[in-house]
N, C-alpha and C. Protein backbone atom coordinates (compact mmCIF):
# COMPACT_ATOMS: atom_id res chain seq x y z
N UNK A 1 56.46 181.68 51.75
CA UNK A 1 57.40 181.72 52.85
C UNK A 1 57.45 180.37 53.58
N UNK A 2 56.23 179.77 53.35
CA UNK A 2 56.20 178.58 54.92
C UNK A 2 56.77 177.52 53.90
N UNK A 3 56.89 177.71 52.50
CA UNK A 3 57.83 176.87 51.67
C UNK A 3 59.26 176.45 51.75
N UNK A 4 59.51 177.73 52.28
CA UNK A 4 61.45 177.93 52.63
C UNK A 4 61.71 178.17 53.41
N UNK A 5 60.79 177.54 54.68
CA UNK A 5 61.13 177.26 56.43
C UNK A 5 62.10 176.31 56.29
N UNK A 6 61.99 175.80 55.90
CA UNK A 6 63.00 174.37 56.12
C UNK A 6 64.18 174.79 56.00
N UNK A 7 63.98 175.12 54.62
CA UNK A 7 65.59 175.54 53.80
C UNK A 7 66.07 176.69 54.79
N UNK A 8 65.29 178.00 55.46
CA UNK A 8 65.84 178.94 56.12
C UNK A 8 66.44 178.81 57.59
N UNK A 9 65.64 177.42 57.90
CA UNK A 9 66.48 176.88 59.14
C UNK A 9 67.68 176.16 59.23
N UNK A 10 68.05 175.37 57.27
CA UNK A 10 69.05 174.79 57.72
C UNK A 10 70.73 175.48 57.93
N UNK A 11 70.01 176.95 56.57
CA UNK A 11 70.57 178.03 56.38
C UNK A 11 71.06 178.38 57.39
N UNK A 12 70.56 179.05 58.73
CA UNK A 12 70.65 179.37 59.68
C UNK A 12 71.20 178.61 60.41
N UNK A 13 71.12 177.32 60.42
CA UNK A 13 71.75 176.41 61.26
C UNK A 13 73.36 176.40 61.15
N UNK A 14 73.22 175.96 59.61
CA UNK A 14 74.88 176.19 59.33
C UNK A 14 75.54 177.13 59.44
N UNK A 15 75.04 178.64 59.48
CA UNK A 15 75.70 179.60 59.60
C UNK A 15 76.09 179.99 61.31
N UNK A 16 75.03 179.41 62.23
CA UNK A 16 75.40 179.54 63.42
C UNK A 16 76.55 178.58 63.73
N UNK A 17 76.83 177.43 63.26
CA UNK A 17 77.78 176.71 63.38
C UNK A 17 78.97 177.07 62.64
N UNK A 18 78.92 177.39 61.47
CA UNK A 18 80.28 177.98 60.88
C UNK A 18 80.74 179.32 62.21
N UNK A 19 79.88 180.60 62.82
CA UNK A 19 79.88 181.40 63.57
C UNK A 19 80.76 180.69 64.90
N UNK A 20 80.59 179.79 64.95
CA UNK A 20 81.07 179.11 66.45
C UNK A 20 82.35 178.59 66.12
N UNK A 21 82.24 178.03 64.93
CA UNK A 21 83.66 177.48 64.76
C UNK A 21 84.62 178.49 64.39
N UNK A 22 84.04 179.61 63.63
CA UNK A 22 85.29 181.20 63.95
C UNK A 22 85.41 181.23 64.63
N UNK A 23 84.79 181.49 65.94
CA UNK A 23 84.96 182.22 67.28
C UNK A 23 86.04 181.24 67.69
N UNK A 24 85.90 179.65 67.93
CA UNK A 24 86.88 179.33 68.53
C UNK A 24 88.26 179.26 68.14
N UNK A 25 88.25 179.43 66.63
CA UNK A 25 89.51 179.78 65.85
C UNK A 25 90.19 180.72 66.29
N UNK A 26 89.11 181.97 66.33
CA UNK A 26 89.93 183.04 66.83
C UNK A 26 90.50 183.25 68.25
N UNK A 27 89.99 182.37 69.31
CA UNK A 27 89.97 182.10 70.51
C UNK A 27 91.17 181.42 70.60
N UNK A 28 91.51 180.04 69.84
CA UNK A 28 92.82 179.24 70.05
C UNK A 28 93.63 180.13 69.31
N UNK A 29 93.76 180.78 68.18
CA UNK A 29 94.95 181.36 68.12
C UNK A 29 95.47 182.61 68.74
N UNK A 30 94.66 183.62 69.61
CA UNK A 30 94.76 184.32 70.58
C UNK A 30 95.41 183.90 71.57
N UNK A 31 94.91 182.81 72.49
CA UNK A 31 95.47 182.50 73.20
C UNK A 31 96.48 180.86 72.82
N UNK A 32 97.11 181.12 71.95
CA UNK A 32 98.33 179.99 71.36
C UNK A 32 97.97 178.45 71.83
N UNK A 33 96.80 178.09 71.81
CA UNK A 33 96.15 176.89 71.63
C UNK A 33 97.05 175.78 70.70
N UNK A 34 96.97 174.96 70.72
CA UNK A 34 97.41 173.91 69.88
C UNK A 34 96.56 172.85 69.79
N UNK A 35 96.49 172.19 68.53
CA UNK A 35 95.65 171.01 67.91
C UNK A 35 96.66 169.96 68.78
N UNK A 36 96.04 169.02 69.48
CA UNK A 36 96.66 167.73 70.35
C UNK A 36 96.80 166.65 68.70
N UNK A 37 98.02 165.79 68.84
CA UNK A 37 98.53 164.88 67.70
C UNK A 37 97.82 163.43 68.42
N UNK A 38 97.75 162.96 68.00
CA UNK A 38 96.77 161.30 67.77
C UNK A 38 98.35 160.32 67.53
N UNK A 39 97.78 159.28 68.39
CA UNK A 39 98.94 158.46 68.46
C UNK A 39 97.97 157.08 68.33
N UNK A 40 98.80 156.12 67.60
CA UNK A 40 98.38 154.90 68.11
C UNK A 40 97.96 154.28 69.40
N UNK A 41 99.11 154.21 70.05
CA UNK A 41 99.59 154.00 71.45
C UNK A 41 98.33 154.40 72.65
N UNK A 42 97.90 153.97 73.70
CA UNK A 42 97.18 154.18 74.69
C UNK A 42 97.95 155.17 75.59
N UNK A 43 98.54 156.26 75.40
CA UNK A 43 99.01 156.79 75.94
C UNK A 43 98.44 158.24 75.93
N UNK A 44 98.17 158.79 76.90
CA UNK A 44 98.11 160.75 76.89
C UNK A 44 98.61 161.28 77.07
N UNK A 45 99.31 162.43 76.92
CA UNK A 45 100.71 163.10 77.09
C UNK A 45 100.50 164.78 76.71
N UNK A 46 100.72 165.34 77.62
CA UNK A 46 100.09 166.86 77.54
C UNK A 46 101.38 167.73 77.98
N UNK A 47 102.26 168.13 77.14
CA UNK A 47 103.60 169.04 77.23
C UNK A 47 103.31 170.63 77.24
N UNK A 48 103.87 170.78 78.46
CA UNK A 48 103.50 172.60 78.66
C UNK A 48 102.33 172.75 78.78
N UNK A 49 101.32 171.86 79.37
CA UNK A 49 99.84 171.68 79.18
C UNK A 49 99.29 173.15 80.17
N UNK A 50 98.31 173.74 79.83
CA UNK A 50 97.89 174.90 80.60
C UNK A 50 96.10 174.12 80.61
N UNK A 51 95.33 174.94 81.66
CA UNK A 51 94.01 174.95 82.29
C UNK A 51 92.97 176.26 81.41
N UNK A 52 92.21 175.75 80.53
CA UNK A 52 91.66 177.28 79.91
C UNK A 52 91.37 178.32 80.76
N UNK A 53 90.29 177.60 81.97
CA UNK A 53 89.37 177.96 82.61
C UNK A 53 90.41 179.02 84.04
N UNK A 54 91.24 178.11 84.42
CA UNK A 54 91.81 178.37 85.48
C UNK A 54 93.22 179.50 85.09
N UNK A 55 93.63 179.53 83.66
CA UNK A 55 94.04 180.45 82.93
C UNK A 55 93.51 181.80 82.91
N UNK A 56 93.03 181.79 82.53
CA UNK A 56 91.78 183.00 82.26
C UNK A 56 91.55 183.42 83.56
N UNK A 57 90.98 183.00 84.59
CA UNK A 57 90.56 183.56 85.67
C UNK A 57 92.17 184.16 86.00
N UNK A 58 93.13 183.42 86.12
CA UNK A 58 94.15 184.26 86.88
C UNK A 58 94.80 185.14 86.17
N UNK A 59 94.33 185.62 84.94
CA UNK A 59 95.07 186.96 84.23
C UNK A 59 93.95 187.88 84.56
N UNK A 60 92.76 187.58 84.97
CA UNK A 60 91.72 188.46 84.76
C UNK A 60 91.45 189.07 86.50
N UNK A 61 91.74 188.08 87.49
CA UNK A 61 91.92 188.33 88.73
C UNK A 61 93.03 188.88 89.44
N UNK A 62 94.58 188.74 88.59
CA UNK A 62 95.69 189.21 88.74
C UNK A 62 96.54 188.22 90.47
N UNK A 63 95.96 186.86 89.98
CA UNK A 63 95.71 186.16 90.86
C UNK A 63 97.58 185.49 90.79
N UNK A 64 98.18 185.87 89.78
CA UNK A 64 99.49 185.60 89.68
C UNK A 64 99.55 184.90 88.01
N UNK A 65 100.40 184.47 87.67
CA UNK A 65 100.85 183.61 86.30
C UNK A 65 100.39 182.42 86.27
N UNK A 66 99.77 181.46 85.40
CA UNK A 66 99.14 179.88 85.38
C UNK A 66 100.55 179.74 85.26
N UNK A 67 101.07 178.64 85.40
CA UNK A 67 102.25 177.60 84.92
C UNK A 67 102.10 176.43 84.46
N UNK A 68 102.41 176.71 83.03
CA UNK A 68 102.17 175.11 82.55
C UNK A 68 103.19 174.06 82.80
N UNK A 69 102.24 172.74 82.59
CA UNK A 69 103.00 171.67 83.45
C UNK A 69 103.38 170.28 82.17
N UNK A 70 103.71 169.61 82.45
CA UNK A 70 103.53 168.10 81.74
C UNK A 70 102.75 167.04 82.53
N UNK A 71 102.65 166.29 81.61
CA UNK A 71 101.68 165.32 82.21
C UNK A 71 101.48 163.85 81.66
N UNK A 72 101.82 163.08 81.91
CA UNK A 72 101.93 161.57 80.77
C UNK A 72 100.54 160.44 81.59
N UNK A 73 99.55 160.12 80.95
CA UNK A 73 98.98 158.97 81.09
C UNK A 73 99.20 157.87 80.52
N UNK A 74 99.51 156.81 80.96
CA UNK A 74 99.77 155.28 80.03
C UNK A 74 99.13 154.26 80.31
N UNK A 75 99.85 152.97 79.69
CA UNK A 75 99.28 152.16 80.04
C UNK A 75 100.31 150.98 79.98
N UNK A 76 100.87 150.29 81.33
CA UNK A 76 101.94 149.20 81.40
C UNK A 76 101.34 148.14 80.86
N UNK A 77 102.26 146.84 81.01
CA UNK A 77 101.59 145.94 79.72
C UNK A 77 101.43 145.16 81.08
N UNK A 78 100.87 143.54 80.79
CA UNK A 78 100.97 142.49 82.25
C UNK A 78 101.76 142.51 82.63
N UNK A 79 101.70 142.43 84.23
CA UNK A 79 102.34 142.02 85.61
C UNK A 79 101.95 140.96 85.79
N UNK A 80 102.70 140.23 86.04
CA UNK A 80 102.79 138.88 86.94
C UNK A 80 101.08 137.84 86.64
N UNK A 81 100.80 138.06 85.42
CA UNK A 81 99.97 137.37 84.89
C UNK A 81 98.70 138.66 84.96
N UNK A 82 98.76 139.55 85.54
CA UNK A 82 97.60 140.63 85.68
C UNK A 82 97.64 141.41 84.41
N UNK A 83 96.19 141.92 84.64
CA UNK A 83 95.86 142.95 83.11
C UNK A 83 96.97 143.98 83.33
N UNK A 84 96.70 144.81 82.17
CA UNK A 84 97.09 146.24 82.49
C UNK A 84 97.07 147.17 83.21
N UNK A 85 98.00 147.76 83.84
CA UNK A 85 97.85 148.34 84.74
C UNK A 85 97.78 149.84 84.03
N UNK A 86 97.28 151.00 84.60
CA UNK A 86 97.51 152.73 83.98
C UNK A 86 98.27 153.34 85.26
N UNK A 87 98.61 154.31 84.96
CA UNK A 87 99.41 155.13 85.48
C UNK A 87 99.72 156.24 85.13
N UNK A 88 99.67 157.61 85.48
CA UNK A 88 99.98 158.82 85.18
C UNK A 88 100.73 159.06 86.38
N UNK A 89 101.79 160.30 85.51
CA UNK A 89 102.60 161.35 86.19
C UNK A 89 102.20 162.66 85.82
């Protein structure tokens, strides 16, 4: 047995991790999650963006409807000889 400790932990290891990564599978497609797209660009940009945390509490508190919002982070190029400036809306 104390031969295939190793091997039974890594066993175990991976299977708790495959276990976690269902759960959240089943979690984002329950609640219509979406994979965020990768851009070159220094930019963040979150369309119809919702709050998990703050989601959840208000269906479960009956605290009213979340409303999702938009949201753009960037990044302007030089001003007047200055770095970059950021900026979100």
């Amino acid at each position: 047995m104390l031969q295939a400790a190793g091997r039974i932990k890594r066993t175990s290891a991976a299977v708790a991790e495959a276990d976690l990564l269902a759960n959240f599978a089943h979690l984002a497609a329950g609640r219509r999650y979406v994979r965020p797209q990768l851009v070159e660009e220094p930019v963040i940009e979150a369309v119809a963006g919702r709050h998990p945390v703050i989601e959840q509490w208000m269906e479960e508190t009956r605290e009213g409807r979340f409303i999702s919002n938009d949201s753009t982070c960037a990044r302007r190029g030089r001003m007047g000889g200055r770095g970059a400036e950021s900026f979100c809306l």
